[in-house]
C-alpha atoms as a PDB file:
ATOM      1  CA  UNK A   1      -9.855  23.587   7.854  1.00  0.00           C
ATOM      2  CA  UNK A   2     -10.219  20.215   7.209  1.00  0.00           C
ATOM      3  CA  UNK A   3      -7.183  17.944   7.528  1.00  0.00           C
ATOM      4  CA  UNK A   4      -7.169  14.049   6.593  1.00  0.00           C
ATOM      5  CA  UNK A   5      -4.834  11.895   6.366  1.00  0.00           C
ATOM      6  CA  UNK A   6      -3.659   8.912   3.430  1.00  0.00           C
ATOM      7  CA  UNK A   7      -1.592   6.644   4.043  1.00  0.00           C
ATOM      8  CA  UNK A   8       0.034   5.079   0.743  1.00  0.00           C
ATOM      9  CA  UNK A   9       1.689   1.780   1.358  1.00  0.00           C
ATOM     10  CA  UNK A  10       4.007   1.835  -1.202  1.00  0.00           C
ATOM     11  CA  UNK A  11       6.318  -0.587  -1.029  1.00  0.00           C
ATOM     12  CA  UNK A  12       7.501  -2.904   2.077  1.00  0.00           C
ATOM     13  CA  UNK A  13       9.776  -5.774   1.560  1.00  0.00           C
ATOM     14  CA  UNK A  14      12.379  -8.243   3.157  1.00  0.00           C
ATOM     15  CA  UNK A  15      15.720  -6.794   4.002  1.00  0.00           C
ATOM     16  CA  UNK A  16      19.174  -8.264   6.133  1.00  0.00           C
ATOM     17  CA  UNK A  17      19.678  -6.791   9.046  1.00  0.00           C
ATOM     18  CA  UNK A  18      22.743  -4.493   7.733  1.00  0.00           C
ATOM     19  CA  UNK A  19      20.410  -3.450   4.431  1.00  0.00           C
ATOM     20  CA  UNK A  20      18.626  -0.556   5.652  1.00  0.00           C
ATOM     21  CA  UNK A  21      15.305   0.945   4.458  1.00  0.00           C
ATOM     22  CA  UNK A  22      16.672   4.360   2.569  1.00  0.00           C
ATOM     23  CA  UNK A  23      14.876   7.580   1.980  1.00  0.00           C
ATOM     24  CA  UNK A  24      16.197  10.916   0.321  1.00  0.00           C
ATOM     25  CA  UNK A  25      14.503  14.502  -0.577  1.00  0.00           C
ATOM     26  CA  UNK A  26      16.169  16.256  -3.498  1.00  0.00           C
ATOM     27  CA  UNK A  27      13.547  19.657  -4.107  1.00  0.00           C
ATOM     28  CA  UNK A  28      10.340  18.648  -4.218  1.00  0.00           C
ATOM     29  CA  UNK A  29      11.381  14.748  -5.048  1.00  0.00           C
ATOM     30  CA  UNK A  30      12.038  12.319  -2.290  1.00  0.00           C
ATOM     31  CA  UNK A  31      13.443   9.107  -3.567  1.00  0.00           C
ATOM     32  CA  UNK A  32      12.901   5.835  -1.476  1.00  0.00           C
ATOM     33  CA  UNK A  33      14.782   2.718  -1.813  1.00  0.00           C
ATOM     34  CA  UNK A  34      16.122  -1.026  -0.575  1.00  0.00           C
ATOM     35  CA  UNK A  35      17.604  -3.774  -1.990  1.00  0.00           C
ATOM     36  CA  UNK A  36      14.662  -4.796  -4.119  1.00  0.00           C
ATOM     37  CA  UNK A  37      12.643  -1.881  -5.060  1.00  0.00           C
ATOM     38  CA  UNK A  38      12.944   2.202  -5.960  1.00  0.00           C
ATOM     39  CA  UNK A  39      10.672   4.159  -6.420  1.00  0.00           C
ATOM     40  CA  UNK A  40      10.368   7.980  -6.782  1.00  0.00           C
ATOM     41  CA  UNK A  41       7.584  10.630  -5.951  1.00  0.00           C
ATOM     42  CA  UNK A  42       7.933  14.387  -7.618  1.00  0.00           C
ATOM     43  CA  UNK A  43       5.342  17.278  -6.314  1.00  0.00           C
ATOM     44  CA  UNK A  44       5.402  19.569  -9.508  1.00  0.00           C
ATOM     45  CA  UNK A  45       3.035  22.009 -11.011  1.00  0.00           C
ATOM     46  CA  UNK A  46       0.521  21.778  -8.099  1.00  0.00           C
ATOM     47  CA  UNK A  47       0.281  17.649  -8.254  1.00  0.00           C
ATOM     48  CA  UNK A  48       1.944  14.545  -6.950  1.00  0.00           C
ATOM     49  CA  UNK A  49       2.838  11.867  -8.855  1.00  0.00           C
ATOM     50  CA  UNK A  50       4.927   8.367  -8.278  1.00  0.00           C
ATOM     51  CA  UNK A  51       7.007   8.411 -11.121  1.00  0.00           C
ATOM     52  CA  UNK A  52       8.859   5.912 -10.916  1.00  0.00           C
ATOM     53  CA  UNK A  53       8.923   2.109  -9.533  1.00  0.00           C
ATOM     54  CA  UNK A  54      11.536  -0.018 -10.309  1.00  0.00           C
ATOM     55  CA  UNK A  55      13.085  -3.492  -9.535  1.00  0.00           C
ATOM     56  CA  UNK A  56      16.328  -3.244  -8.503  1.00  0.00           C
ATOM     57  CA  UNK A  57      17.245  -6.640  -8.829  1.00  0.00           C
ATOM     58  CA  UNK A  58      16.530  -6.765 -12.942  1.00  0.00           C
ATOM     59  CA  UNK A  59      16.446  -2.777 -13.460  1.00  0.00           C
ATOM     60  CA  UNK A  60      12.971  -2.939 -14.871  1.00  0.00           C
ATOM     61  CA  UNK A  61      10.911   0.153 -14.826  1.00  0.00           C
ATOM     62  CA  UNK A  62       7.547  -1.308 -12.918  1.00  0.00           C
ATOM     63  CA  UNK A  63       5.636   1.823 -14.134  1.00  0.00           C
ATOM     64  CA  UNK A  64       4.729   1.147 -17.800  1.00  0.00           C
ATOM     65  CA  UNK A  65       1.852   0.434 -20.072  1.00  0.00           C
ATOM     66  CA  UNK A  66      -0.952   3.311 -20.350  1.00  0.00           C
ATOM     67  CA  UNK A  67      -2.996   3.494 -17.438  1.00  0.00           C
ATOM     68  CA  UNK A  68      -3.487   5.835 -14.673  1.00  0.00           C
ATOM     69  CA  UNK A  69      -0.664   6.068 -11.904  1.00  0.00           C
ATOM     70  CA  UNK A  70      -2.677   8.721  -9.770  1.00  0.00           C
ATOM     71  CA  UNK A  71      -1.597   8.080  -5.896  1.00  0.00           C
ATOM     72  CA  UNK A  72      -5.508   9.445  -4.911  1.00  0.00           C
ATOM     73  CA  UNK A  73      -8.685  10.473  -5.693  1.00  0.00           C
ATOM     74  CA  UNK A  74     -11.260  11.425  -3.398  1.00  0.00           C
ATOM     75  CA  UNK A  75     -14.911  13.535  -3.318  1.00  0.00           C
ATOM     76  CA  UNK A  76     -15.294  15.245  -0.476  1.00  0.00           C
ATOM     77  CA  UNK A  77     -18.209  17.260  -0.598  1.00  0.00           C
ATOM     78  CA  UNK A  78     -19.192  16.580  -4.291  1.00  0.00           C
ATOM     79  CA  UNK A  79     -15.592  17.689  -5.124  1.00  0.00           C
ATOM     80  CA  UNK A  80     -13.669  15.432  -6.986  1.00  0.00           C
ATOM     81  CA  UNK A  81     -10.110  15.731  -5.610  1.00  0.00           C
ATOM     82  CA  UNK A  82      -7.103  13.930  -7.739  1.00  0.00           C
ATOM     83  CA  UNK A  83      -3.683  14.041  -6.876  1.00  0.00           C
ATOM     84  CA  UNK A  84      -3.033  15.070 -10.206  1.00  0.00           C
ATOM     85  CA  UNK A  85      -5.200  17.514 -11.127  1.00  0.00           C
ATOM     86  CA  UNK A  86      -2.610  20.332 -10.197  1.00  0.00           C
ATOM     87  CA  UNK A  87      -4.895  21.695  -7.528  1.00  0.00           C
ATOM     88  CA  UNK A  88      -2.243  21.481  -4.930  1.00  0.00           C
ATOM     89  CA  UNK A  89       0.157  23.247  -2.970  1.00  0.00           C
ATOM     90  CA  UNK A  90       3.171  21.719  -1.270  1.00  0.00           C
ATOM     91  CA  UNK A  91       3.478  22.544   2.582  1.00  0.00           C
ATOM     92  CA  UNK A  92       6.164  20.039   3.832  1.00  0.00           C
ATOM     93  CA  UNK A  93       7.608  17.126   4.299  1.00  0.00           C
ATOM     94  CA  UNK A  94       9.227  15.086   7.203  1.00  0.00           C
ATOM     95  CA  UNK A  95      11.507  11.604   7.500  1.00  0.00           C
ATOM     96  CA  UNK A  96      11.419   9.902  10.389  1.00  0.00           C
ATOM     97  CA  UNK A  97      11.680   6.096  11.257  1.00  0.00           C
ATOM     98  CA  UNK A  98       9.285   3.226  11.645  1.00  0.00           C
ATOM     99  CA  UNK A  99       9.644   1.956  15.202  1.00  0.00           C
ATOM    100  CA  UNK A 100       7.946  -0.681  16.699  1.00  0.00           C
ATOM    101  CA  UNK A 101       9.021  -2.555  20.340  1.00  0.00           C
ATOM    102  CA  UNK A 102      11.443  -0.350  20.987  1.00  0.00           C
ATOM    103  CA  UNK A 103      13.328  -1.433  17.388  1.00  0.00           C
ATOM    104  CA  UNK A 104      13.458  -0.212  14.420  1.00  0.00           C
ATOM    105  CA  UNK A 105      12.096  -1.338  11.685  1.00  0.00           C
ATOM    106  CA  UNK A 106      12.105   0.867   8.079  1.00  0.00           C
ATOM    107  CA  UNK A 107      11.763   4.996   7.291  1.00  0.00           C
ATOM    108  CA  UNK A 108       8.523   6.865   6.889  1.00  0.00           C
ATOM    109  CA  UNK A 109       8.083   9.870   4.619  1.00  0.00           C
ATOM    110  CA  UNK A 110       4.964  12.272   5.662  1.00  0.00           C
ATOM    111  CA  UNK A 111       4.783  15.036   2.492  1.00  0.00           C
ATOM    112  CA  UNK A 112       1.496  17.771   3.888  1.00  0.00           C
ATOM    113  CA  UNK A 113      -0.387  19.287   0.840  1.00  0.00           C
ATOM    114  CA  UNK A 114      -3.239  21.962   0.880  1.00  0.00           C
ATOM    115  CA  UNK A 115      -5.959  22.370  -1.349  1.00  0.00           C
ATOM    116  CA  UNK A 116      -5.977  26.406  -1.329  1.00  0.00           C
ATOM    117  CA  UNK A 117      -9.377  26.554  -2.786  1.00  0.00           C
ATOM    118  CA  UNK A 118     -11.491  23.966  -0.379  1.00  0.00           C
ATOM    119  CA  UNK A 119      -9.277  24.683   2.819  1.00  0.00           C
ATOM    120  CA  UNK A 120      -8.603  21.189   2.690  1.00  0.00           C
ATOM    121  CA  UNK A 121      -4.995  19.895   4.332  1.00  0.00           C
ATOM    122  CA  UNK A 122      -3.922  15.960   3.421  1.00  0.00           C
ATOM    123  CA  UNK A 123      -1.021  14.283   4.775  1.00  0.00           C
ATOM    124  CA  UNK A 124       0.007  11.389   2.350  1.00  0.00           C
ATOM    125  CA  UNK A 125       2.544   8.749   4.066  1.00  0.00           C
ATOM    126  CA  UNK A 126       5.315   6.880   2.375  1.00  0.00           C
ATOM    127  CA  UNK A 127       6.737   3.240   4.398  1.00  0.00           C
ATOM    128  CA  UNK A 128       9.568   1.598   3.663  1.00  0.00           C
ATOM    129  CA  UNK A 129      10.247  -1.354   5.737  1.00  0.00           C
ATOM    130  CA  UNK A 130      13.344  -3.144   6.679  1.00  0.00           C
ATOM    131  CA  UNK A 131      12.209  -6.648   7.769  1.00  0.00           C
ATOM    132  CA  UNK A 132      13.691  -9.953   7.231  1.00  0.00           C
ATOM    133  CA  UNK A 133      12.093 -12.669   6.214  1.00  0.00           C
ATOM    134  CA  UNK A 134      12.826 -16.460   6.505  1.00  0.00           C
ATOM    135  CA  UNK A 135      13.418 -17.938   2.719  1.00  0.00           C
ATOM    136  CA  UNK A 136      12.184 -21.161   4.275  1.00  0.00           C
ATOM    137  CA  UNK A 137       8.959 -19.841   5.876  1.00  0.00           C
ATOM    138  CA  UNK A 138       6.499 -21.322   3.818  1.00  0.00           C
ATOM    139  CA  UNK A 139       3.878 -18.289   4.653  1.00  0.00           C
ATOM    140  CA  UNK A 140       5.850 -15.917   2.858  1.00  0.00           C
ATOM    141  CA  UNK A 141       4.998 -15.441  -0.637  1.00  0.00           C
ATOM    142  CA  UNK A 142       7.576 -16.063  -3.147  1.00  0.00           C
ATOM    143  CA  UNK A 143       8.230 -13.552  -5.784  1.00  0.00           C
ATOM    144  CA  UNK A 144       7.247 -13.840  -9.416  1.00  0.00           C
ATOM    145  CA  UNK A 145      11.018 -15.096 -10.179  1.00  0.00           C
ATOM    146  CA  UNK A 146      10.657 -17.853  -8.006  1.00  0.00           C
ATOM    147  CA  UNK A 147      12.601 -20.257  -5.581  1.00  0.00           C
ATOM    148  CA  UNK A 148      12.515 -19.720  -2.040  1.00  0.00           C
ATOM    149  CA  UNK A 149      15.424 -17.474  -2.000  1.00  0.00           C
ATOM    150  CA  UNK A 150      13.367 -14.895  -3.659  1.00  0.00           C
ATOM    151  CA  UNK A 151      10.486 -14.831  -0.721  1.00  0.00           C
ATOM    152  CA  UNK A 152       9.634 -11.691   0.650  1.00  0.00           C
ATOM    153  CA  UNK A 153       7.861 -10.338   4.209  1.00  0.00           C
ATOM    154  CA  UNK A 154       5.830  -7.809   1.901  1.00  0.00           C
ATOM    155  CA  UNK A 155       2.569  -5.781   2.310  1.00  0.00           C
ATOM    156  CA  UNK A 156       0.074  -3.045   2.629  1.00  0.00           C
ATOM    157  CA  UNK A 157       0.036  -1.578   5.809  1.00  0.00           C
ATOM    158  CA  UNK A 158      -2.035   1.279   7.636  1.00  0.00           C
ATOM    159  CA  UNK A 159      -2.428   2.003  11.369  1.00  0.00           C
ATOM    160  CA  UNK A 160      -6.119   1.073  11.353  1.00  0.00           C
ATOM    161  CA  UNK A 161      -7.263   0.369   7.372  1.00  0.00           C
ATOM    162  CA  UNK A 162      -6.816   0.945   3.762  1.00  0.00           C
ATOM    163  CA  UNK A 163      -8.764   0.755   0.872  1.00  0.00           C
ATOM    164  CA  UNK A 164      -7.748  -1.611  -2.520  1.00  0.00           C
ATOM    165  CA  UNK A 165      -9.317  -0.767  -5.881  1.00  0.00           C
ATOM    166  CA  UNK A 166      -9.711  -3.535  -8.422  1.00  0.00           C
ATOM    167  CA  UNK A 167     -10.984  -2.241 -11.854  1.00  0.00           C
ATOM    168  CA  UNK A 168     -12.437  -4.800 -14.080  1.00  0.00           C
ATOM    169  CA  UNK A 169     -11.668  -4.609 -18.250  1.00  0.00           C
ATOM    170  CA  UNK A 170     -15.253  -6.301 -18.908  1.00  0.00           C
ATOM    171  CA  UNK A 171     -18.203  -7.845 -16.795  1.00  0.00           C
ATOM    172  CA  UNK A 172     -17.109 -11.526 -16.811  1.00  0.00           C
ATOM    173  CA  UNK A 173     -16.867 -12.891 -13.160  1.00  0.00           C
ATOM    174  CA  UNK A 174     -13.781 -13.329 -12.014  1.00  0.00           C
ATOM    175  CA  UNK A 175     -12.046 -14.639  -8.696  1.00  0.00           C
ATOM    176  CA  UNK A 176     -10.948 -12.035  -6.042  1.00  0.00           C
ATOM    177  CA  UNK A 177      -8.343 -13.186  -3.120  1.00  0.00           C
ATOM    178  CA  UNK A 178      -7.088 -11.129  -0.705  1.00  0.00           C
ATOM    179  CA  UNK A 179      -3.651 -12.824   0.915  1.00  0.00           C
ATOM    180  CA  UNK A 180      -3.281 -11.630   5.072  1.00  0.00           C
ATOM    181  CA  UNK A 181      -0.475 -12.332   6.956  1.00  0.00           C
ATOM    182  CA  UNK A 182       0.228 -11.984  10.999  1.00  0.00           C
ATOM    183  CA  UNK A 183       4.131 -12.340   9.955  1.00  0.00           C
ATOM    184  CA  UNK A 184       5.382 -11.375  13.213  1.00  0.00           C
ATOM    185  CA  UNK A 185       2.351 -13.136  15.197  1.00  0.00           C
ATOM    186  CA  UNK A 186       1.565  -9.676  16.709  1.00  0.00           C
ATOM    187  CA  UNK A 187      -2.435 -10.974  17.337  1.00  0.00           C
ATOM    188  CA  UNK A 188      -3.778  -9.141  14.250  1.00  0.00           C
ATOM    189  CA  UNK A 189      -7.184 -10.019  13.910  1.00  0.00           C
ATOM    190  CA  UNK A 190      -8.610  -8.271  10.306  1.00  0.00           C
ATOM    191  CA  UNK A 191     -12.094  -7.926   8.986  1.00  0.00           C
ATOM    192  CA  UNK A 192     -12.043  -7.727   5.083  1.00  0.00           C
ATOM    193  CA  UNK A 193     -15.482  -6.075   3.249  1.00  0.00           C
ATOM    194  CA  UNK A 194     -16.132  -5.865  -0.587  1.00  0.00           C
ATOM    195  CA  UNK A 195     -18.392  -3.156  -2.114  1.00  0.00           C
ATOM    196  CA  UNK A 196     -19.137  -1.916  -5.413  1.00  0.00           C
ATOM    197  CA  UNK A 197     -17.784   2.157  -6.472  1.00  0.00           C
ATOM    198  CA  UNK A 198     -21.341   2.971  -5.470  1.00  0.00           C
ATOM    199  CA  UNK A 199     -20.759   1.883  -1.709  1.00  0.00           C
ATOM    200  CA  UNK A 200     -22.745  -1.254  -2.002  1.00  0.00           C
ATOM    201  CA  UNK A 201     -21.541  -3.294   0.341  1.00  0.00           C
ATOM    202  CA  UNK A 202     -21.236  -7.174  -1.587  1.00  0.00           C
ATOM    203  CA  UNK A 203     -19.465  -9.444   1.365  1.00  0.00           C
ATOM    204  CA  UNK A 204     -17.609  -8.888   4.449  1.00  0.00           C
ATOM    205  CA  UNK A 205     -15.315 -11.577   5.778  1.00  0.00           C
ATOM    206  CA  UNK A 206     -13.162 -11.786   9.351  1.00  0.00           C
ATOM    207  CA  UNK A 207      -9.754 -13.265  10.018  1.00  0.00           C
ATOM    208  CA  UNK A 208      -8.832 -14.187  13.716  1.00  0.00           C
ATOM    209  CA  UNK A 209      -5.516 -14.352  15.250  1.00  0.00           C
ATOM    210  CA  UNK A 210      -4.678 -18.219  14.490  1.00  0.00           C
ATOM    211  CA  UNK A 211      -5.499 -17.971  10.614  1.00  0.00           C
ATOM    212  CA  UNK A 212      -3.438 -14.470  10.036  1.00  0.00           C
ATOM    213  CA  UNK A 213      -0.725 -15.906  11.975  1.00  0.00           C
ATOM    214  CA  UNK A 214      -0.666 -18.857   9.687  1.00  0.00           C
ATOM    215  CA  UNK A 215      -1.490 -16.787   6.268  1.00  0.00           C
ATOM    216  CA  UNK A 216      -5.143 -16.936   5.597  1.00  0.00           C
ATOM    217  CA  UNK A 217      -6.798 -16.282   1.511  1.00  0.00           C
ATOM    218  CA  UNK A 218     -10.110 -14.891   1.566  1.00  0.00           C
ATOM    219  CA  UNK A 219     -11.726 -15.275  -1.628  1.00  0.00           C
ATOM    220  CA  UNK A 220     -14.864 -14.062  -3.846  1.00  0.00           C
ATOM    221  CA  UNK A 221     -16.237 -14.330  -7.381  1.00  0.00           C
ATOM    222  CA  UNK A 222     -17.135 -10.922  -8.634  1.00  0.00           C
ATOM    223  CA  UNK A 223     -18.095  -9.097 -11.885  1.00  0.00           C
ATOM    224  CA  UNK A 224     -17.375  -5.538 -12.506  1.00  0.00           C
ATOM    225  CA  UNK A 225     -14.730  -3.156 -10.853  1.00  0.00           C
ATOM    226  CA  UNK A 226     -14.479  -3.498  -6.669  1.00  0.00           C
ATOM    227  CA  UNK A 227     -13.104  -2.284  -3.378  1.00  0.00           C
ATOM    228  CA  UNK A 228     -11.702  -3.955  -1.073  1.00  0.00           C
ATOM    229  CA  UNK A 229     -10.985  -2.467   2.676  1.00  0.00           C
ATOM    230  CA  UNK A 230      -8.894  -4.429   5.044  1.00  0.00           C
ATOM    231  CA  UNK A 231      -9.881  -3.002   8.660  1.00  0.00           C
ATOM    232  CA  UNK A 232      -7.829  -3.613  11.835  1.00  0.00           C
ATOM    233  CA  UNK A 233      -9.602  -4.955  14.842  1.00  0.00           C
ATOM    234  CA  UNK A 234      -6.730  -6.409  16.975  1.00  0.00           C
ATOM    235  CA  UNK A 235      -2.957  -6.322  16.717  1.00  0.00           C
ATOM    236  CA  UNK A 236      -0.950  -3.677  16.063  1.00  0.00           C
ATOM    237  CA  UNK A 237      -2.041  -2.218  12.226  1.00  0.00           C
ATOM    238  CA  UNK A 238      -4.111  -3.628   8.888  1.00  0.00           C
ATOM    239  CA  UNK A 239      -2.009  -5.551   6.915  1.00  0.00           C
ATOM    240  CA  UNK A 240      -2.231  -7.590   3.613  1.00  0.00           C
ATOM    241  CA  UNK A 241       0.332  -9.468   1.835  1.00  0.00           C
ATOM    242  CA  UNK A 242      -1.454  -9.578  -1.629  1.00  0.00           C
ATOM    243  CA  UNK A 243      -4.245  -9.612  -4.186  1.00  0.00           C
ATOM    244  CA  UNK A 244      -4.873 -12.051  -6.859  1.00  0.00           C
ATOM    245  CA  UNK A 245      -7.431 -11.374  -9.863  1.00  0.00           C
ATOM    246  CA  UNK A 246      -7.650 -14.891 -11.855  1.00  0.00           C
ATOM    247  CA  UNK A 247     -10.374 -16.121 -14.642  1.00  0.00           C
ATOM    248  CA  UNK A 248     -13.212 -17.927 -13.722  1.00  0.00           C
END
């Protein structure tokens, strides 16, 4: 059998110490939660689906507009493979937490699905993160609402790398930058590569220890829909803070 494993960053953000990283399983729904986001994945009818995404704060419903929501899709062995395409059968699902340096630091949410018909077993992984962040450390980002008070230690993580998607609505070039931050100076060094869908590989980039620790934008000008992959080669996982698509 084959067995992979995805991990889905989903949403990581700054937290006080006495605001802990929540997640629950009602069925086959697990609902996972802090003070700034929710969000809520349902297995039903052989797929997975995040269904919801919202902001706590405001109560908006983050999930909107007509696009696709799908939390995968891979080809593995000319198979096309969609968490959505009701292919799936649930197996299980654990919650356990995040520790790091003897401390914790958020909840993790492992849910195992087969694929009865291609012997093919994927573990998807959930991370919610508990981590506070300075409101006067400049390297933070500050949220859309602005004013330091809103800055949050966010990003995607993965033990060794993850993969970013940007889809483009037309072929005029536009400006990529990818945001990484070392927040906890843990000596994460990163190397960043661009390709096309077809695997062409367009750019690769590297960020040492001193420029992560200090917040570091790596930027191209592209046409066309992208991927990104952020790739750990020191420090304890991949991380990035954010991605920003603007006009040339």
């Amino acid at each position: 059998m084959f067995r992979a494993l995805v991990l889905l960053p989903l949403l990581v953000t700054g937290l006080r110490a006495d605001e802990p990283a929540s997640i629950r399983k009602s069925g086959s729904a697990w609902t996972l939660g802090n003070e700034s986001l929710k969000a809520r994945v349902e297995f039903s009818k052989g797929s997975i689906d995040l269904t919801s995404l919202k902001n706590v704060r405001t109560g908006e419903e983050m999930l909107s507009g007509t696009g696709t929501r799908g939390l995968f899709r891979q080809v593995v062995d000319g198979l096309v493979l969609a968490s959505d395409d009701g292919g799936w059968k649930l197996t299980g699902s654990t919650i356990g937490p995040i520790e790091v340096r003897q401390r914790q630091w958020g909840k993790e949410l492992r849910i195992e699905i087969t694929r009865p018909d291609s012997k093919l077993s994927l573990t998807l992984v959930f991370e919610v993160w508990a981590k506070s962040a300075d409101p006067a450390d400049g390297r933070v980002l500050a949220c859309p609402t602005g004013g330091n008070s809103s800055r949050r230690a966010a990003c995607w993580t993965s033990p060794e790398k993850f993969g970013l998607t940007v889809r483009a609505p037309d072929a005029k070039p536009y400006r990529l930058t990818a945001y990484l931050l070392d927040y906890d100076r843990n000596g994460r060094t990163h190397q960043v590569t661009l390709t096309r869908g077809d695997g062409a590989l367009l750019d690769a980039q590297n960020a040492d220890a001193a420029a992560t620790a200090n917040g570091v934008y790596l930027s191209w000008t592209v046409t066309g829909s992208v991927e990104l992959e952020v790739t750990k080669t020191a420090g304890f996982n991949a991380v990035a803070s954010a991605v920003f698509v603007d006009a040339k």
